[in-house]
Protein backbone atom coordinates (compact mmCIF):
# COMPACT_ATOMS: atom_id res chain seq x y z
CA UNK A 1 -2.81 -25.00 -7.87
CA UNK A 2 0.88 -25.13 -8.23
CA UNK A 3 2.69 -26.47 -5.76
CA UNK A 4 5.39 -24.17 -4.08
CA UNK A 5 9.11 -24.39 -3.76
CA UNK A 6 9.19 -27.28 -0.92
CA UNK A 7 10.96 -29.64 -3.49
CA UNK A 8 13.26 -27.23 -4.79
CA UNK A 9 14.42 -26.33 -1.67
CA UNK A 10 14.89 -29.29 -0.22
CA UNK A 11 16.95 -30.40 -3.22
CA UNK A 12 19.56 -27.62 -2.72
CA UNK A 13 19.39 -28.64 1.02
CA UNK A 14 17.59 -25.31 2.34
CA UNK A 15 15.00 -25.20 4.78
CA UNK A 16 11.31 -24.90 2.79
CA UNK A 17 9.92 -21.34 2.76
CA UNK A 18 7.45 -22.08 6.05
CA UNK A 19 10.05 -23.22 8.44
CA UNK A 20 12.48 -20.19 7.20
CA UNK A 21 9.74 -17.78 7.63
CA UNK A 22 10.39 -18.33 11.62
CA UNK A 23 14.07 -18.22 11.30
CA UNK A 24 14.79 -14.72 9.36
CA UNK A 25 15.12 -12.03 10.85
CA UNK A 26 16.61 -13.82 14.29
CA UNK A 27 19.70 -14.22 16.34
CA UNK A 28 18.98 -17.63 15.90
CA UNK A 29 17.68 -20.83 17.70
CA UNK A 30 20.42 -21.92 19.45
CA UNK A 31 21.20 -18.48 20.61
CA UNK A 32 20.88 -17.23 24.66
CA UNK A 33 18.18 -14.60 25.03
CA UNK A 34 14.90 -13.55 23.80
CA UNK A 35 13.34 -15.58 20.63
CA UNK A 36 12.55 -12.40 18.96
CA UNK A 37 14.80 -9.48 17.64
CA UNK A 38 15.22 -6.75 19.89
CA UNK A 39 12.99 -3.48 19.48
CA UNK A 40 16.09 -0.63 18.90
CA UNK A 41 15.08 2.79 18.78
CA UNK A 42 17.58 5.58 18.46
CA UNK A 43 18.83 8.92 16.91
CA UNK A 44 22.62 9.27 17.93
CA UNK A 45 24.80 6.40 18.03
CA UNK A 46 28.40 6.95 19.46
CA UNK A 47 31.61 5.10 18.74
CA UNK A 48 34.62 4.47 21.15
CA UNK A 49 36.83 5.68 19.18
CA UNK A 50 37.48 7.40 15.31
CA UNK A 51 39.17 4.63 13.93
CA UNK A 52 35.85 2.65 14.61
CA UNK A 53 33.66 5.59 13.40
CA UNK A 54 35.19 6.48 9.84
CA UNK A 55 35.63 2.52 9.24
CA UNK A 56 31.68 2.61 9.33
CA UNK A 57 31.35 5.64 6.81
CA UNK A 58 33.16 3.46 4.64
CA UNK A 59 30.53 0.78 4.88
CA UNK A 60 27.27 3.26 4.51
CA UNK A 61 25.81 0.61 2.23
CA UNK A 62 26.05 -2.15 4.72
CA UNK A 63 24.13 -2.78 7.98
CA UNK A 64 26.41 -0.32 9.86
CA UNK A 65 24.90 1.01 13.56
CA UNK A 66 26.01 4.92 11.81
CA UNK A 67 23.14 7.54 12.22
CA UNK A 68 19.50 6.83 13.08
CA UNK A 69 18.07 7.40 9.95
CA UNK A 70 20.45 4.69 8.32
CA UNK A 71 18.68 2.17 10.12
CA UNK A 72 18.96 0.06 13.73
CA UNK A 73 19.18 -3.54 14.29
CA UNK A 74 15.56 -3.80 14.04
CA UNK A 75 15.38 -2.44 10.60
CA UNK A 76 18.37 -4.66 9.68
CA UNK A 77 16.53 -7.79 11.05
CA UNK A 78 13.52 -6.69 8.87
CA UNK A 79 15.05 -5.89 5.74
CA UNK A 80 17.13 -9.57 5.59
CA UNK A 81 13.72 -11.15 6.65
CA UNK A 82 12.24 -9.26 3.43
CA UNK A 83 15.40 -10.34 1.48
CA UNK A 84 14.97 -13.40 2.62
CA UNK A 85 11.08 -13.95 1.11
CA UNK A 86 11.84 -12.41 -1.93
CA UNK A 87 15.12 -14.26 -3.31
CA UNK A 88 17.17 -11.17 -2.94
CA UNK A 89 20.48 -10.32 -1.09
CA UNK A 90 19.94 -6.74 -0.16
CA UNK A 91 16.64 -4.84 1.33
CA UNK A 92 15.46 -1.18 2.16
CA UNK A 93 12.77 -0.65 3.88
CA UNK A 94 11.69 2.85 3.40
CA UNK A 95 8.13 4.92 5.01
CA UNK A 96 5.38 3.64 2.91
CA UNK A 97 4.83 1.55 -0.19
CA UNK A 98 4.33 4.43 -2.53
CA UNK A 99 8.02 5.52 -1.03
CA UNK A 100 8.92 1.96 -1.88
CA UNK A 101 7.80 2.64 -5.80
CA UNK A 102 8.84 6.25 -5.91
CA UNK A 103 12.61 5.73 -4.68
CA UNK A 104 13.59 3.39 -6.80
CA UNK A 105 12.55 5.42 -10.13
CA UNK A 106 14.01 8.66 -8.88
CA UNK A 107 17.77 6.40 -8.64
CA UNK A 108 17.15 4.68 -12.33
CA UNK A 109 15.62 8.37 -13.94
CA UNK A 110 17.35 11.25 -15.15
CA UNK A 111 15.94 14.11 -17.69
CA UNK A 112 15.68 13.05 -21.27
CA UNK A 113 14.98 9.35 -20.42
CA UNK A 114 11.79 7.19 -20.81
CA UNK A 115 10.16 4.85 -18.57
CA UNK A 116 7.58 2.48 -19.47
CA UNK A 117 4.58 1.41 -17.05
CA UNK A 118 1.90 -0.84 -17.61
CA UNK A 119 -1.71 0.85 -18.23
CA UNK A 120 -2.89 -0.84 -15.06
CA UNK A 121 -0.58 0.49 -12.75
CA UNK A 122 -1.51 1.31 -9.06
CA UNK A 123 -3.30 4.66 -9.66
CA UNK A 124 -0.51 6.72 -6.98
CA UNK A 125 2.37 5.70 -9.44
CA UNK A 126 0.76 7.04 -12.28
CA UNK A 127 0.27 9.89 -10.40
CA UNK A 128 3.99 10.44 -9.29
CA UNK A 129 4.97 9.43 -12.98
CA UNK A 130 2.92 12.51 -14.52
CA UNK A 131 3.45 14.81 -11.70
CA UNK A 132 6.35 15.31 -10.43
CA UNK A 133 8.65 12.52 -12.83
CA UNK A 134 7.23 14.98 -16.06
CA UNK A 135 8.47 18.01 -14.26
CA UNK A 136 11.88 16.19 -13.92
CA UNK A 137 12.12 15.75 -17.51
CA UNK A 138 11.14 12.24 -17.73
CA UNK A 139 8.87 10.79 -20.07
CA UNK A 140 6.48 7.99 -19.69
CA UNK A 141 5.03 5.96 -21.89
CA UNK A 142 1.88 3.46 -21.07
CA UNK A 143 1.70 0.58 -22.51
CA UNK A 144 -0.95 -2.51 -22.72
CA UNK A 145 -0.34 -4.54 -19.68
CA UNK A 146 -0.88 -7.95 -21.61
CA UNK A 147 1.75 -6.65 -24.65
CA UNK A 148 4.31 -9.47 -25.37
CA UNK A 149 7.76 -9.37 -25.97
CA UNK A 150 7.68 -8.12 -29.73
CA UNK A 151 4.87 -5.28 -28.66
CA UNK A 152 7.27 -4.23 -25.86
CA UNK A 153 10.20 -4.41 -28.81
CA UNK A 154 8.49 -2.08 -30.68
CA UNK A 155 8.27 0.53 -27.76
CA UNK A 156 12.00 0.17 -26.79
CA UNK A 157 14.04 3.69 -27.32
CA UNK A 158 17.49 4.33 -26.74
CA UNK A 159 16.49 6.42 -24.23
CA UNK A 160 14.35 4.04 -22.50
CA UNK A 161 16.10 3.63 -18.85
CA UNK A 162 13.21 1.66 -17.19
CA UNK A 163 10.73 -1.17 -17.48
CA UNK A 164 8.15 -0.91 -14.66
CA UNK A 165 6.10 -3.93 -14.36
CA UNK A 166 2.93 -4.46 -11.72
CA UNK A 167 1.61 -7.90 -12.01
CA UNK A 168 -0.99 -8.95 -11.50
CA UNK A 169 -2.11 -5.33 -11.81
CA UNK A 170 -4.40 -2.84 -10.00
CA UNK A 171 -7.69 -3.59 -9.64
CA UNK A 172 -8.13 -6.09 -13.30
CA UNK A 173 -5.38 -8.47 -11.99
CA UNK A 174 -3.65 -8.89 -15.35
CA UNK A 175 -0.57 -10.99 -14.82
CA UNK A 176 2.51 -10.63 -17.21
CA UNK A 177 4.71 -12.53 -18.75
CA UNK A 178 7.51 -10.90 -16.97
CA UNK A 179 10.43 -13.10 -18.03
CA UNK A 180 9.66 -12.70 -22.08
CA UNK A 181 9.70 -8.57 -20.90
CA UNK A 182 12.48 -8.31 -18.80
CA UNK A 183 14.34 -10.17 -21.43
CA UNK A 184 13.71 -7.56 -23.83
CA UNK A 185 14.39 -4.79 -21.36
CA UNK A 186 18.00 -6.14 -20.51
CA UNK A 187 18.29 -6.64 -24.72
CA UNK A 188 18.13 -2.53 -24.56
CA UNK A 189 20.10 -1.94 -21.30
CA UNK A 190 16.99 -1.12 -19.72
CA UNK A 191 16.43 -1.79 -15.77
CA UNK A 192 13.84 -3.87 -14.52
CA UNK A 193 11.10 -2.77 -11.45
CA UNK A 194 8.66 -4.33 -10.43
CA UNK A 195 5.70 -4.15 -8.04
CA UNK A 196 5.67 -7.44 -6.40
CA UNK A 197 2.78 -6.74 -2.95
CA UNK A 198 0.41 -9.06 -4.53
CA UNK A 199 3.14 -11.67 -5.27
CA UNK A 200 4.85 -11.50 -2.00
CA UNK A 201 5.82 -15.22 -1.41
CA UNK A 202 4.30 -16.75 -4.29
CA UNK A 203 6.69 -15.22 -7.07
CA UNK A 204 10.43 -15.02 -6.98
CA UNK A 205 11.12 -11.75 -9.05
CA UNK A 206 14.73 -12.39 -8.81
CA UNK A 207 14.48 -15.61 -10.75
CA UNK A 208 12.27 -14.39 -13.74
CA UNK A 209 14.12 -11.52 -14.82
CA UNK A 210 13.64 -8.51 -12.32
CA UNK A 211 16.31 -6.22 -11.05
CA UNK A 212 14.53 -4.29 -8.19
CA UNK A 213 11.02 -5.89 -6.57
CA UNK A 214 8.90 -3.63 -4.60
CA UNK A 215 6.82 -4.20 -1.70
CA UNK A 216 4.15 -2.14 0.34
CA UNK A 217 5.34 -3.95 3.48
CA UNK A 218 1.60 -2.51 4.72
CA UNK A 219 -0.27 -5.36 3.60
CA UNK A 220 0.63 -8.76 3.94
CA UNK A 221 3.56 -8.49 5.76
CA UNK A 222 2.47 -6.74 8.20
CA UNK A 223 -0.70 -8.28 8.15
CA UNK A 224 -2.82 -6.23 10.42
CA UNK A 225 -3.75 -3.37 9.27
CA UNK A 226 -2.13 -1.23 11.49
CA UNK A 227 1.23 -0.37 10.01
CA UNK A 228 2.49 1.49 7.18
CA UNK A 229 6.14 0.55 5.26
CA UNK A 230 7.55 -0.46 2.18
CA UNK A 231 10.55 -2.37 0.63
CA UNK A 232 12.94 -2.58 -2.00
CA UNK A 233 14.92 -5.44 -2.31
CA UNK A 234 17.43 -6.44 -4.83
CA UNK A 235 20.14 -9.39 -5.84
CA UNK A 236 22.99 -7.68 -7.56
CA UNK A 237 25.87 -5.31 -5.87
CA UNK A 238 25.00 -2.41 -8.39
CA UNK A 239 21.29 -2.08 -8.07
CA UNK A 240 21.90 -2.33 -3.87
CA UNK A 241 24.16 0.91 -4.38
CA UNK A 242 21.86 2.63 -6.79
CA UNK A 243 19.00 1.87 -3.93
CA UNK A 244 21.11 2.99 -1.03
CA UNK A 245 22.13 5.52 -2.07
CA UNK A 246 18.17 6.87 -3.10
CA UNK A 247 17.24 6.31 0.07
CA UNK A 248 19.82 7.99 1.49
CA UNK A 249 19.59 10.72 -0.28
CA UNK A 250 15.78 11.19 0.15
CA UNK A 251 16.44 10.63 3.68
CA UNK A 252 14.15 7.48 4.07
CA UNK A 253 13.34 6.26 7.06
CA UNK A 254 10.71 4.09 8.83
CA UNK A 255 9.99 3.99 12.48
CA UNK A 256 11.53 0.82 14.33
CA UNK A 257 8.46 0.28 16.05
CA UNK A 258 6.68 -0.21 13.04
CA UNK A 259 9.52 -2.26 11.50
CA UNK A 260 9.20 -4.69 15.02
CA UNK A 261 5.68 -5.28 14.35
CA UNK A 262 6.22 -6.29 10.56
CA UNK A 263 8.95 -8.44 11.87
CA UNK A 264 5.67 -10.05 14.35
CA UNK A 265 3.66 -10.35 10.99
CA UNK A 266 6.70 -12.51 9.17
CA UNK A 267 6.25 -15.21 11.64
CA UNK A 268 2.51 -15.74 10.23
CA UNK A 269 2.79 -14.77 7.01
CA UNK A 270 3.13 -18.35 5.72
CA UNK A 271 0.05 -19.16 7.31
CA UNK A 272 -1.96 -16.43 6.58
CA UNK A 273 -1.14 -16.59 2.64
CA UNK A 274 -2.27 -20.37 2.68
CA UNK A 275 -5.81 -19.82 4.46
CA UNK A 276 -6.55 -16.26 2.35
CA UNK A 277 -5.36 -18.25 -0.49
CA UNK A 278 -7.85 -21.23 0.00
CA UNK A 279 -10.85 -18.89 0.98
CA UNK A 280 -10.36 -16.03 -1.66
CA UNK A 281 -10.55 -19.13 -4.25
CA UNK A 282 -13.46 -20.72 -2.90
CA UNK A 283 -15.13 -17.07 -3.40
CA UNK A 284 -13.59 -16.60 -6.58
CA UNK A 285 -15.30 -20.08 -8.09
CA UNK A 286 -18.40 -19.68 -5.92
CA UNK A 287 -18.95 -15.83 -7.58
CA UNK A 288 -18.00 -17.12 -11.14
CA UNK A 289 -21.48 -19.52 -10.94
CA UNK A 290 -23.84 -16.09 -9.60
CA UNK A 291 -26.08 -14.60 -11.98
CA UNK A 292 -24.50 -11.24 -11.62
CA UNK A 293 -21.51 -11.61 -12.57
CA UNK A 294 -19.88 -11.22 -16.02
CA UNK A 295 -16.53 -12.55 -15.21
CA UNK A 296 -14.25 -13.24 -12.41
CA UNK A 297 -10.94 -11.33 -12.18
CA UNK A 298 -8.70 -13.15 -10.37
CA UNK A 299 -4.88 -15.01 -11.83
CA UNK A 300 -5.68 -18.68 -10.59
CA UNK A 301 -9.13 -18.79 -12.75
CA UNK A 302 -8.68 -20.14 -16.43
CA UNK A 303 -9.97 -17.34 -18.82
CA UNK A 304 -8.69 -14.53 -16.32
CA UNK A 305 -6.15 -12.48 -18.01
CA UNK A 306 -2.59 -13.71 -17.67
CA UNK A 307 -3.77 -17.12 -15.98
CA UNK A 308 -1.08 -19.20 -18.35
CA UNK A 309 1.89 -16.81 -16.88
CA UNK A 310 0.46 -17.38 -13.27
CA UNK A 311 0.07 -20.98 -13.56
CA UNK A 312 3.42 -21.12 -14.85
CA UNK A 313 5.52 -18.45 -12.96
CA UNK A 314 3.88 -18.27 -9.34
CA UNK A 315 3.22 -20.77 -6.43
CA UNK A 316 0.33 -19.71 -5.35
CA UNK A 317 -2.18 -16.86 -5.33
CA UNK A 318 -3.11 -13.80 -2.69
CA UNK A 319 -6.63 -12.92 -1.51
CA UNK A 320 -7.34 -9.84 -3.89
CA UNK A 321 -8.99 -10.23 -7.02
CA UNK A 322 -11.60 -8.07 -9.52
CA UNK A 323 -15.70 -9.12 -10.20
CA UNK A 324 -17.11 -7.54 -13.20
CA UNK A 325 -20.74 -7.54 -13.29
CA UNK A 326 -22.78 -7.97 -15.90
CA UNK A 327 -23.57 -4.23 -17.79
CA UNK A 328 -27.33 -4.54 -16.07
CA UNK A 329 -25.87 -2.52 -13.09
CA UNK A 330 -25.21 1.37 -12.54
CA UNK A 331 -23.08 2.53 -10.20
CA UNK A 332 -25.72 3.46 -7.77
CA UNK A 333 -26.64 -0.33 -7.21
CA UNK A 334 -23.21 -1.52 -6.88
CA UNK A 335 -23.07 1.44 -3.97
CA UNK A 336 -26.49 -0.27 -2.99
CA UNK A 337 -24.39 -3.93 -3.48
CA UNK A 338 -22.25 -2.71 -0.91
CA UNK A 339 -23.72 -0.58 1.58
CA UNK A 340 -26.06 -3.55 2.42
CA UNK A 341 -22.59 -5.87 3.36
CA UNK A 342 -22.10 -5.72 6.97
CA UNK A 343 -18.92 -7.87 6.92
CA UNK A 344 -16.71 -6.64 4.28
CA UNK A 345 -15.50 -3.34 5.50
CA UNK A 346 -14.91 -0.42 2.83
CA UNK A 347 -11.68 0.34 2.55
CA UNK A 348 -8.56 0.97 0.78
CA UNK A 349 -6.12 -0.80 1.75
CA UNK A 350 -5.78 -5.51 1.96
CA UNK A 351 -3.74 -7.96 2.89
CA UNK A 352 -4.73 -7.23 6.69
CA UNK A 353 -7.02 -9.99 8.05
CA UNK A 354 -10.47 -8.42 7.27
CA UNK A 355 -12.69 -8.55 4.38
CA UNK A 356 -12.46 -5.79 2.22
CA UNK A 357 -14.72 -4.26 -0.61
CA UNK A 358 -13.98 -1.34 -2.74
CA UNK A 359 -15.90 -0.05 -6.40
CA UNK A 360 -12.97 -0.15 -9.00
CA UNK A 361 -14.66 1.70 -11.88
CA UNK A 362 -14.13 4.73 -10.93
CA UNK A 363 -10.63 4.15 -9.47
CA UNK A 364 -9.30 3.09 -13.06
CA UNK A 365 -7.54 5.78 -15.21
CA UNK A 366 -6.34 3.95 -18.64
CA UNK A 367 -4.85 5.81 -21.32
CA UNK A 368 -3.16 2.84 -23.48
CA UNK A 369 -6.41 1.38 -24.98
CA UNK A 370 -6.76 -1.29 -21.94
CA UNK A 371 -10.09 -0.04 -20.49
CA UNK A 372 -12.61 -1.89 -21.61
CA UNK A 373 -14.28 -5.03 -19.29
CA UNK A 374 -17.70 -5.10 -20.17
CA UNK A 375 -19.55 -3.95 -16.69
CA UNK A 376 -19.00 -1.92 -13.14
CA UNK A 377 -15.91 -3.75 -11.20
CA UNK A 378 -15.38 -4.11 -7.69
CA UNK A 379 -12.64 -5.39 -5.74
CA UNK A 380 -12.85 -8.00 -3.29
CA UNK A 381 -10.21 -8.70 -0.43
CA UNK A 382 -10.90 -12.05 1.86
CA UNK A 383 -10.02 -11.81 5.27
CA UNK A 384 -9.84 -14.74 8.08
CA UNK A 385 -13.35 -14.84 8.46
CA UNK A 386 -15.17 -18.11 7.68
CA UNK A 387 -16.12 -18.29 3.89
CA UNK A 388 -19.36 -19.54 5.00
CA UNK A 389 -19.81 -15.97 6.17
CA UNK A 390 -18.28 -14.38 3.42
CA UNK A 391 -20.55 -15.53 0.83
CA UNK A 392 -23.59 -15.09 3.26
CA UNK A 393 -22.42 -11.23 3.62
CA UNK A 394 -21.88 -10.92 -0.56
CA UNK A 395 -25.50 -12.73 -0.53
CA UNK A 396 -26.86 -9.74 1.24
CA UNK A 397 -25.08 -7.56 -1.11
CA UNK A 398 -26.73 -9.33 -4.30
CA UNK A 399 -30.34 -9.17 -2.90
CA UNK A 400 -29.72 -5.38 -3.02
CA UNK A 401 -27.97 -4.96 -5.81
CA UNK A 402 -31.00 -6.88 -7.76
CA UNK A 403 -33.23 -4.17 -5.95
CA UNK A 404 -31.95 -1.66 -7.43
CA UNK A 405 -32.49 -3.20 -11.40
């Protein structure tokens, strides 16, 4: 396991990424008042005077108190905390994660221009990319999510506006070697997204090439399943205005309250990684050694796809990963396989602090010759439970899905 950024940090005399994890987001700790950020809510704000309210149109893409919608002191607080995690200088937080992969695309895309997304993409991006980006006059192209820097070359147009990268990826956890890609992508003007939920604290997009890193906010930042935002966060001036002013446009907006209790799941997030980390590995080996299984999906396992890229790009590793079973099994047992788990709820979301279990098969929609692994897949998320329960419950779940042979 690679170790994370402690000694880097403390070398350029910063505070390592635990203890700043309780700072962001704060008036501070020497500060009179309450330790956390006020919750704001509000529509209307009013100014004493118009000097004081047209200097604050002229700073619409700051963090100016202007209109409601433009964000409160608890989004602010949010959005640097976000920053903050991520490398970046500048955050929006926007209504959902989809919003948070959607916005960003409709500010880089016009008619007539290409974007390129890996085969493995989160299936509600593909979605928005032949729906309604097609009917905008924008053209994407799939490509193989494990293509290297020539493969990408070859794809390159000059109409080519976007790179969109998602790694690991959707449900086969394919991690890419996003600094030999983004490199290319720069070489042909193109902008650089990426979907960065799974990497959260463990990858710094900013320092490998990215331009604009995406987060659905709902999962491990918020941490308990009971919130829904998302975030885009960038590191250069020009990017923040082409963001801003998206979001703006689109009129994006999340509720404060939500934003306050995202702010409550920063505080643990450190935490929470490191334990869902340690478990969701322990699974990982434990399941590689079962007599059902073909192969384990998941970046911190040698022969998973990408694991050379992980091992050298990330710090550490999040609690969702793939399990391919051998061909022997039909869909109906792996519904069997599951239905007999009374731990692991089903369900579509993770990074919340229960155990989650979803069939992938029939979730994955490849059109770029990437479809191919050999057996049905599910998708595992480890909660906080104790693993000793975990692999009791996925116990249960093998005795039936060997019933059903």
């Amino acid at each position: 396991m690679p170790n994370d950024h402690d000694a880097d940090a403390a070398a350029e005399g910063k505070a390592r990424p635990a203890t700043r994890l309780t700072q962001v987001g704060r008036p501070g700790s020497r500060v009179y008042g309450y330790v956390n950020a006020p919750l704001v809510r509000g529509s209307t704000v009013v100014h004493p005077d118009m000097a004081h309210q047209r200097s604050l149109y002229t700073r619409r893409h700051d963090q100016a108190m202007i209109y409601g919608v433009l964000g409160t002191p608890t989004h602010f607080a949010l959005e640097d905390a976000i920053a903050e995690i991520e490398g970046g200088t500048r955050c929006q937080i926007v209504s959902s994660g989809l919003s948070a992969i959607t916005t960003p695309l409709l500010a880089y895309l016009k008619a007539g221009q290409t974007v390129l997304i890996p085969d493995n993409v989160y299936g509600p991006t593909r979605r928005f990319c032949d729906g309604m980006l097609a009917g905008l006059g924008v053209v994407t192209t799939y490509y193989p999510p494990m293509i290297d820097a020539a493969g990408l070359e070859a794809l390159m147009r000059p109409e080519t506006a976007v790179l969109f990268l998602e790694s690991p990826g959707s449900h086969t956890f394919e991690v890419q070697d996003v600094p030999a890609l983004a490199a290319v992508a720069h070489a042909h003007g193109a902008s650089v997204l990426m979907d960065n939920t799974w990497g959260i604290q463990f990858f710094q997009p900013f320092a490998h090439g990215v331009d604009v890193s995406i987060q659905a906010v709902t999962k491990y930042i918020g941490g308990h399943s009971d919130i829904i935002l998302g975030a885009v966060t960038v590191a250069a001036d020009k990017d923040w205005v082409k963001i801003k002013d998206a979001a703006m446009s689109l009129g994006q907006y999340a509720s404060p309250d939500d934003c306050w209790l995202a702010l409550r799941g920063v505080r643990s997030l450190g935490i929470r990684l490191r334990h869902q980390m340690e478990s969701a590995l322990d699974v990982a080996r434990w399941l590689e050694g079962r007599p059902e299984v073909l192969r384990v999906l998941h970046p911190a396992l040698p022969g998973s796809p990408g694991h050379e890229f992980w091992k050298r790009d990330f710090t550490g590793a999040s609690s969702l990963f793939g399990v391919v079973l051998k061909p022997d099994y039909a869909p109906l047992a792996v519904d069997a396989m599951i239905d007999a788990m009374t731990l692991f709820g089903i369900g579509a979301s993770w990074g919340g602090y229960e155990s989650l279990v979803l069939p992938s098969t029939g979730s994955i929609n490849r059109t770029a010759g990437s479809g191919q692994f050999g057996g049905e897949i599910i998708r595992l998320h480890i909660g906080m439970e104790d693993v000793v329960d975990i692999k009791a419950d996925l116990e249960r779940g093998f005795a039936a899905l060997r019933g059903m042979e």
